[in-house]
N, C-alpha and C. Protein backbone atom coordinates (compact mmCIF):
# COMPACT_ATOMS: atom_id res chain seq x y z
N UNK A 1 90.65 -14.82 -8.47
CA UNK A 1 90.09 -15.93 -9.17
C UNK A 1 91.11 -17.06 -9.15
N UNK A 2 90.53 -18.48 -8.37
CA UNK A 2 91.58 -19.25 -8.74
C UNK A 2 91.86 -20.19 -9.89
N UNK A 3 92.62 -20.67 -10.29
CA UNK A 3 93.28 -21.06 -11.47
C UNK A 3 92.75 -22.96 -11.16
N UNK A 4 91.47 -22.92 -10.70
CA UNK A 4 91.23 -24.21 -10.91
C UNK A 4 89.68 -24.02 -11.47
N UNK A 5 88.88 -25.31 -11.04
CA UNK A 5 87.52 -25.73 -11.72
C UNK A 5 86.88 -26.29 -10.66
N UNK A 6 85.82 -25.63 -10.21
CA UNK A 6 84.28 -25.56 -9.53
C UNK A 6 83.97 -27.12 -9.36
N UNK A 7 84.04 -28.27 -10.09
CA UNK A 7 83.29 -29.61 -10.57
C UNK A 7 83.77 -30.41 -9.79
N UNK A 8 83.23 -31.33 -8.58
CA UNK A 8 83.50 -31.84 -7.77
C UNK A 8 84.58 -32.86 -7.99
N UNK A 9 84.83 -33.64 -9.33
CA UNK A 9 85.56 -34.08 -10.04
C UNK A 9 87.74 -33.49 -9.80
N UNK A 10 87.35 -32.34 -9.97
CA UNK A 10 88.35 -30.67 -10.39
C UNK A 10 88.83 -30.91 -9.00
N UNK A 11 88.11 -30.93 -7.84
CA UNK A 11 88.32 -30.62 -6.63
C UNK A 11 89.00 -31.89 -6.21
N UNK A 12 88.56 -32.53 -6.02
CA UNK A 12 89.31 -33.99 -6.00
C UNK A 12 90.65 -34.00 -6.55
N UNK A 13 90.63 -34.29 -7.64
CA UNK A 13 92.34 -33.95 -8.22
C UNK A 13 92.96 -32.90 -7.75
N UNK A 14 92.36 -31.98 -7.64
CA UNK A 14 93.12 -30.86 -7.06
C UNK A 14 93.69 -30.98 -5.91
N UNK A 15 93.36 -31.32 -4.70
CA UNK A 15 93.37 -32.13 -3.53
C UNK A 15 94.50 -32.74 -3.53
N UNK A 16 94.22 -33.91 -4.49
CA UNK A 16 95.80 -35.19 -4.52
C UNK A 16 96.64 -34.29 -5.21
N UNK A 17 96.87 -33.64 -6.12
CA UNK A 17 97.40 -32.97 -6.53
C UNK A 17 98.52 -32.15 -5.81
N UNK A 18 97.66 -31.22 -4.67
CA UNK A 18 98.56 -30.77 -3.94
C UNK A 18 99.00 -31.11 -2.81
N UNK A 19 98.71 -32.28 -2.45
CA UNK A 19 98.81 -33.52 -1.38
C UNK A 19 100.26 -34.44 -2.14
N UNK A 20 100.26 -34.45 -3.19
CA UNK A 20 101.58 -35.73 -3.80
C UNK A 20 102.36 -34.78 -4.24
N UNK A 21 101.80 -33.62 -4.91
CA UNK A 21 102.82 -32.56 -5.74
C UNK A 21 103.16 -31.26 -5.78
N UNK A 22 102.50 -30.33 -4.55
CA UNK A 22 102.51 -29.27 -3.98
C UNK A 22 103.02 -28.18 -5.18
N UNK A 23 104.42 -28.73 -5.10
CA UNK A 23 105.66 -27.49 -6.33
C UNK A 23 105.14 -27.42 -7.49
N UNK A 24 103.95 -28.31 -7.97
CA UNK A 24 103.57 -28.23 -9.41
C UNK A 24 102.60 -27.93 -9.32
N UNK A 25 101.44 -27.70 -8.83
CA UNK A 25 99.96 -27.56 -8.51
C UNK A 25 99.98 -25.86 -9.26
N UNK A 26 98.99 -26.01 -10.38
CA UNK A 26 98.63 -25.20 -10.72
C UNK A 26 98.26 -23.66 -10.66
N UNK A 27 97.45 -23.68 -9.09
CA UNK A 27 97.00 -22.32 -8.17
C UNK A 27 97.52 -21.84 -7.33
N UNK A 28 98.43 -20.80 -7.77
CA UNK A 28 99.56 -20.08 -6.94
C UNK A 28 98.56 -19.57 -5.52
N UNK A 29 97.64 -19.40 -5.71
CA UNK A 29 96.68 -18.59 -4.40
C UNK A 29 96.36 -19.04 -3.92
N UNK A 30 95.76 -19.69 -4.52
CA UNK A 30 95.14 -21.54 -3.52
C UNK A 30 96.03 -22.16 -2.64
N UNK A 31 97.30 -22.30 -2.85
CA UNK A 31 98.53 -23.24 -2.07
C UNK A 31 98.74 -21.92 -1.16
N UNK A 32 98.79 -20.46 -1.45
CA UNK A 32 98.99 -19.77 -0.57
C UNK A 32 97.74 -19.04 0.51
N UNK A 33 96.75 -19.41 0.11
CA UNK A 33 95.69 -19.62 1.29
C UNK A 33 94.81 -20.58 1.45
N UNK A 34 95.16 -22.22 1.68
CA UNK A 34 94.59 -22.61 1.61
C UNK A 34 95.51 -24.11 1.75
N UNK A 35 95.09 -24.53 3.07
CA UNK A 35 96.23 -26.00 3.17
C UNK A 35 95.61 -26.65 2.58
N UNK A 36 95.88 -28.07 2.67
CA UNK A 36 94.97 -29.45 2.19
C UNK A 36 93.51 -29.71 2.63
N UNK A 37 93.73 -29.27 3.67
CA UNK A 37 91.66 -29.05 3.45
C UNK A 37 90.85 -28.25 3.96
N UNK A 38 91.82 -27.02 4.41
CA UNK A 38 90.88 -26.17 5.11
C UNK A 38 91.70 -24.49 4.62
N UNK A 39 91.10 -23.60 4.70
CA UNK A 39 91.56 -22.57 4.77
C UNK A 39 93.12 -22.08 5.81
N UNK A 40 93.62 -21.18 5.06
CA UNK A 40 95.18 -20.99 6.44
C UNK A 40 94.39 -19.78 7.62
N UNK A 41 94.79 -20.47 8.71
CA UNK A 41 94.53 -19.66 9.78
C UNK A 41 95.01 -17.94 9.46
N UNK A 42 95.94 -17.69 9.19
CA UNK A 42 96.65 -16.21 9.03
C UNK A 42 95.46 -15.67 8.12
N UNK A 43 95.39 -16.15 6.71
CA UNK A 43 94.60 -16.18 5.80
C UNK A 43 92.98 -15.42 6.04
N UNK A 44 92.39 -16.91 6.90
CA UNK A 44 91.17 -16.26 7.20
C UNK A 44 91.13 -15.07 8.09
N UNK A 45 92.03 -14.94 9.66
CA UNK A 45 92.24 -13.89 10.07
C UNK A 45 92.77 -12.17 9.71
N UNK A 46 93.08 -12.13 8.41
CA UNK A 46 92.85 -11.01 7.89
C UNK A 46 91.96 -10.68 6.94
N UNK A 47 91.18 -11.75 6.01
CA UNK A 47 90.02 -11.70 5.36
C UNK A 47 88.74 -11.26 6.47
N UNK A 48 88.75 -11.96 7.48
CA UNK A 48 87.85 -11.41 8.65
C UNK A 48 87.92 -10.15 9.06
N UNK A 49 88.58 -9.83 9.31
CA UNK A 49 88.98 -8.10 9.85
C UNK A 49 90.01 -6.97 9.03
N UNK A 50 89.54 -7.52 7.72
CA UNK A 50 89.55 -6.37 6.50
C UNK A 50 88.60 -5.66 6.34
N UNK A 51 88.33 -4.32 5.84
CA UNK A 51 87.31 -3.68 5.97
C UNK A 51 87.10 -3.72 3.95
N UNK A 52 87.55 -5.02 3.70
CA UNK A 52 87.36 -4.93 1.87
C UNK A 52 86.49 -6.82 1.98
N UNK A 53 85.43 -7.03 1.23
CA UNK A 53 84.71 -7.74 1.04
C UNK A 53 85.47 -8.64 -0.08
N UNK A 54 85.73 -10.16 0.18
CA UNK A 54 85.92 -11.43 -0.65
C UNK A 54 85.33 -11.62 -1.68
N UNK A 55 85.64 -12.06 -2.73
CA UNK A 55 84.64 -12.99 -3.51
C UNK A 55 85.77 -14.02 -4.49
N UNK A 56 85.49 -15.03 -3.74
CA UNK A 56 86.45 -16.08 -4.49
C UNK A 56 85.57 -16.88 -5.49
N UNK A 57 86.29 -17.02 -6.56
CA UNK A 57 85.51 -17.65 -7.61
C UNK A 57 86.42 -18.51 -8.44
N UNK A 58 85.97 -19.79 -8.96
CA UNK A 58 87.00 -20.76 -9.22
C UNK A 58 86.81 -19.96 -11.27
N UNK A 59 88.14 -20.50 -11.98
CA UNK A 59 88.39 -20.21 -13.05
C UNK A 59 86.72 -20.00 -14.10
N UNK A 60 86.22 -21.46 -14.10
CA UNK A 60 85.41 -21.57 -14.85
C UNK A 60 84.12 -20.91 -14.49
N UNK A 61 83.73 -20.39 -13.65
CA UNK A 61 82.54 -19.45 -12.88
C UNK A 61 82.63 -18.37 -13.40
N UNK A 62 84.25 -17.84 -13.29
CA UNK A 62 84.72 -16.16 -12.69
C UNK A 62 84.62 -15.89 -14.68
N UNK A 63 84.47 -16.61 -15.79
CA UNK A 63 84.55 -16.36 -17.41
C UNK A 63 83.31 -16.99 -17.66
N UNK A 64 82.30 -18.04 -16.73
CA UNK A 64 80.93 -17.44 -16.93
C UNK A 64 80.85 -15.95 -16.65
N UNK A 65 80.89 -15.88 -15.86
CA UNK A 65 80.53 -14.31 -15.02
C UNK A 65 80.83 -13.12 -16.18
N UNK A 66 82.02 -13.25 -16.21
CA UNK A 66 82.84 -12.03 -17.01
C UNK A 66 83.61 -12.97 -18.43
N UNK A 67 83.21 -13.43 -19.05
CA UNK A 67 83.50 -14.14 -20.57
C UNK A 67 84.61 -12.72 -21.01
N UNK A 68 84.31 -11.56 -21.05
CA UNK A 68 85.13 -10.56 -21.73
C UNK A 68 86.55 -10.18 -21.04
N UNK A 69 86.62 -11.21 -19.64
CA UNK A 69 88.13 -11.21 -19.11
C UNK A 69 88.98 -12.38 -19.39
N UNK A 70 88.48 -13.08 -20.81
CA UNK A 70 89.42 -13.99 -20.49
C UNK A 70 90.73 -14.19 -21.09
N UNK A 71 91.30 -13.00 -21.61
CA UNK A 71 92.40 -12.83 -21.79
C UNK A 71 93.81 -12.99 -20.63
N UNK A 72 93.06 -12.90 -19.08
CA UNK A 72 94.11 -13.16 -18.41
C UNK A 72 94.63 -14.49 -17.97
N UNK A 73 96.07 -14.57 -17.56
CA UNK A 73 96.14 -16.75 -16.92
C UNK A 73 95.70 -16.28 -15.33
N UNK A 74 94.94 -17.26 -15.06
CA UNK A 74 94.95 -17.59 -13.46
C UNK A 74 96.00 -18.36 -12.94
N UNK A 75 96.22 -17.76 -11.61
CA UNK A 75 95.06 -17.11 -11.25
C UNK A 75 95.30 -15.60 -11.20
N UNK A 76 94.23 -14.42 -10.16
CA UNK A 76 94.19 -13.31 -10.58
C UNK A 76 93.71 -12.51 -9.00
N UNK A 77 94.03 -11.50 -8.88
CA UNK A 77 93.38 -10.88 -8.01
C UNK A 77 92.72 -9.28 -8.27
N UNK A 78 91.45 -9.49 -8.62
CA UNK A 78 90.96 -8.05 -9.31
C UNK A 78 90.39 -7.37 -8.07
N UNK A 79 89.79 -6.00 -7.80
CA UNK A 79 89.35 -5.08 -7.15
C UNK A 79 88.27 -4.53 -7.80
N UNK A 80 86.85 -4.65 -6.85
CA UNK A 80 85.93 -3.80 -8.22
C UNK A 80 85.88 -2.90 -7.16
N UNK A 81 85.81 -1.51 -8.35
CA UNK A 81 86.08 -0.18 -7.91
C UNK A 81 84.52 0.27 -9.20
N UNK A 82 83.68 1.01 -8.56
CA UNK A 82 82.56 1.56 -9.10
C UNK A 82 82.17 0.91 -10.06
N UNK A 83 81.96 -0.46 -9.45
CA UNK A 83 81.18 -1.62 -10.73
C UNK A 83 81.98 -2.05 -11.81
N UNK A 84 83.54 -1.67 -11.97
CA UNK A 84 84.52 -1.64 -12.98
C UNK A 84 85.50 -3.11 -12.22
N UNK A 85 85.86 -4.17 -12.47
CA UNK A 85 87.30 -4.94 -12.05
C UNK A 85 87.96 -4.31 -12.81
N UNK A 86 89.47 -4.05 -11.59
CA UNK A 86 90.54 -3.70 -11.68
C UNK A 86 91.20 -4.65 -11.42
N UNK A 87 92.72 -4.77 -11.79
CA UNK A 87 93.58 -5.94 -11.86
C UNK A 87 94.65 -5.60 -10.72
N UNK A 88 94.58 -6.22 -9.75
CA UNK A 88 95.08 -5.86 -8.70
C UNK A 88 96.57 -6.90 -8.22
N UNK A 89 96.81 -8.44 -8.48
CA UNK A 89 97.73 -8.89 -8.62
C UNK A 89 97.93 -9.87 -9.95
N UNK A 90 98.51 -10.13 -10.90
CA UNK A 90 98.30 -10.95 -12.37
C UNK A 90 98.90 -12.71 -11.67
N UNK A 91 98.67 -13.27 -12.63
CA UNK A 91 99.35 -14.79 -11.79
C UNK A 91 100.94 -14.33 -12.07
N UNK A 92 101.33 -13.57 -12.73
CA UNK A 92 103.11 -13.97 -12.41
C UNK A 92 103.18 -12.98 -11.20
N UNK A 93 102.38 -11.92 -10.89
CA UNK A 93 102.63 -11.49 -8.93
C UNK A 93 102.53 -12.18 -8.39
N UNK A 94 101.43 -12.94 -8.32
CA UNK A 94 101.07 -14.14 -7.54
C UNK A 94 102.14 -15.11 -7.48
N UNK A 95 102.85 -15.88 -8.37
CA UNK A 95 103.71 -16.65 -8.67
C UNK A 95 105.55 -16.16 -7.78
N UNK A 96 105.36 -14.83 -7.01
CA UNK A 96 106.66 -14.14 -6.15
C UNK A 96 106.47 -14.50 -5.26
N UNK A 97 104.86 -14.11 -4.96
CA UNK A 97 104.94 -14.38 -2.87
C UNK A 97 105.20 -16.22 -2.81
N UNK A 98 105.80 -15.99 -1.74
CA UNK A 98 106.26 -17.06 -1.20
C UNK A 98 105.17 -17.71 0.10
N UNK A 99 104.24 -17.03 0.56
CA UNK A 99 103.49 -17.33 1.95
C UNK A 99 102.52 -16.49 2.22
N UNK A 100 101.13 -16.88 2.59
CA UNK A 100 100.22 -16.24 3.42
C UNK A 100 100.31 -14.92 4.01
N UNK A 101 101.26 -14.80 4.43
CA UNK A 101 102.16 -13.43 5.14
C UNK A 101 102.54 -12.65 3.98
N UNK A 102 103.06 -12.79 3.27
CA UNK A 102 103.45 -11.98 2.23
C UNK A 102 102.24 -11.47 1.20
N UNK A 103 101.48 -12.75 0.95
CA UNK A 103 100.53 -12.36 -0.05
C UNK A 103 99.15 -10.95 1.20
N UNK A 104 99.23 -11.65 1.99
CA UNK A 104 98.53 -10.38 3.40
C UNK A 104 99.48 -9.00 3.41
N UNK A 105 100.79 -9.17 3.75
CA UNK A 105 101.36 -7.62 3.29
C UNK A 105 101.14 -7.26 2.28
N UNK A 106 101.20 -7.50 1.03
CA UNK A 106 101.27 -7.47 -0.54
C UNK A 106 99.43 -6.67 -0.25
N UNK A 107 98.94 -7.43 -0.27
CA UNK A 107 97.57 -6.85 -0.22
C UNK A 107 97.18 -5.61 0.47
N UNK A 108 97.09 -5.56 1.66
CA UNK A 108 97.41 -4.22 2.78
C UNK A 108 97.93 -3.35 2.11
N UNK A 109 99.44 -3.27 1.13
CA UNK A 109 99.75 -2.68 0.48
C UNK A 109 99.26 -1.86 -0.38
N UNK A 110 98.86 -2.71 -1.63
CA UNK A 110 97.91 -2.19 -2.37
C UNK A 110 96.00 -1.80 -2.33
N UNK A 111 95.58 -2.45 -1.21
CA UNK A 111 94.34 -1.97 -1.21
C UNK A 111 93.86 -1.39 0.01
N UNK A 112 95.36 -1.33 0.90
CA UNK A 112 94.88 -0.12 2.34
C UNK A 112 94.27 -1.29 3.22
């Protein structure tokens, strides 16, 4: 889940945001898959030929969805395992990797 907002408004700032201010931008996951306007090549190439299914959802969607998770900070990387989310990286994991590559080993790691 990333640590921003769905509202075309959200997206925009977000944009200049990490276009003027990169080191401060809010979404540790977002800056690490995801350049200034397109997805990272590395990124999509292991989301493609993972045998584990995506679902990216911006902050304010992912607590429509699930209101009873919102005890955690985004952003987040959960795993649903038999209809249950599991918490698979918290934003201060997120907040270590340094790159696309890492957050792709990191993952492989934990979900095979």
């Amino acid at each position: 889940m990333y640590n921003a907002k769905s509202d075309i408004f959200s997206k925009y700032i977000d944009l200049v945001h990490k276009i003027i201010s990169p080191s401060t931008y809010a979404c540790g996951l977002c800056s690490l898959t995801h350049g200034n306007f397109s997805e990272k090549e590395e990124w999509r190439i292991f989301r493609e030929n993972t045998d584990h299914e995506f679902v990216f959802m911006y902050k304010n969607d992912f607590l429509e969805t699930y209101p009873n998770l919102d005890e955690y900070s985004f952003p987040v990387i959960f795993e649903e395992n038999k209809k249950k989310l599991e918490l698979i990286f918290d934003s201060e994991k997120l907040t270590t990797l340094k790159s696309v590559e890492s957050l792709v080993e990191e993952l492989s790691r934990e979900v095979g």
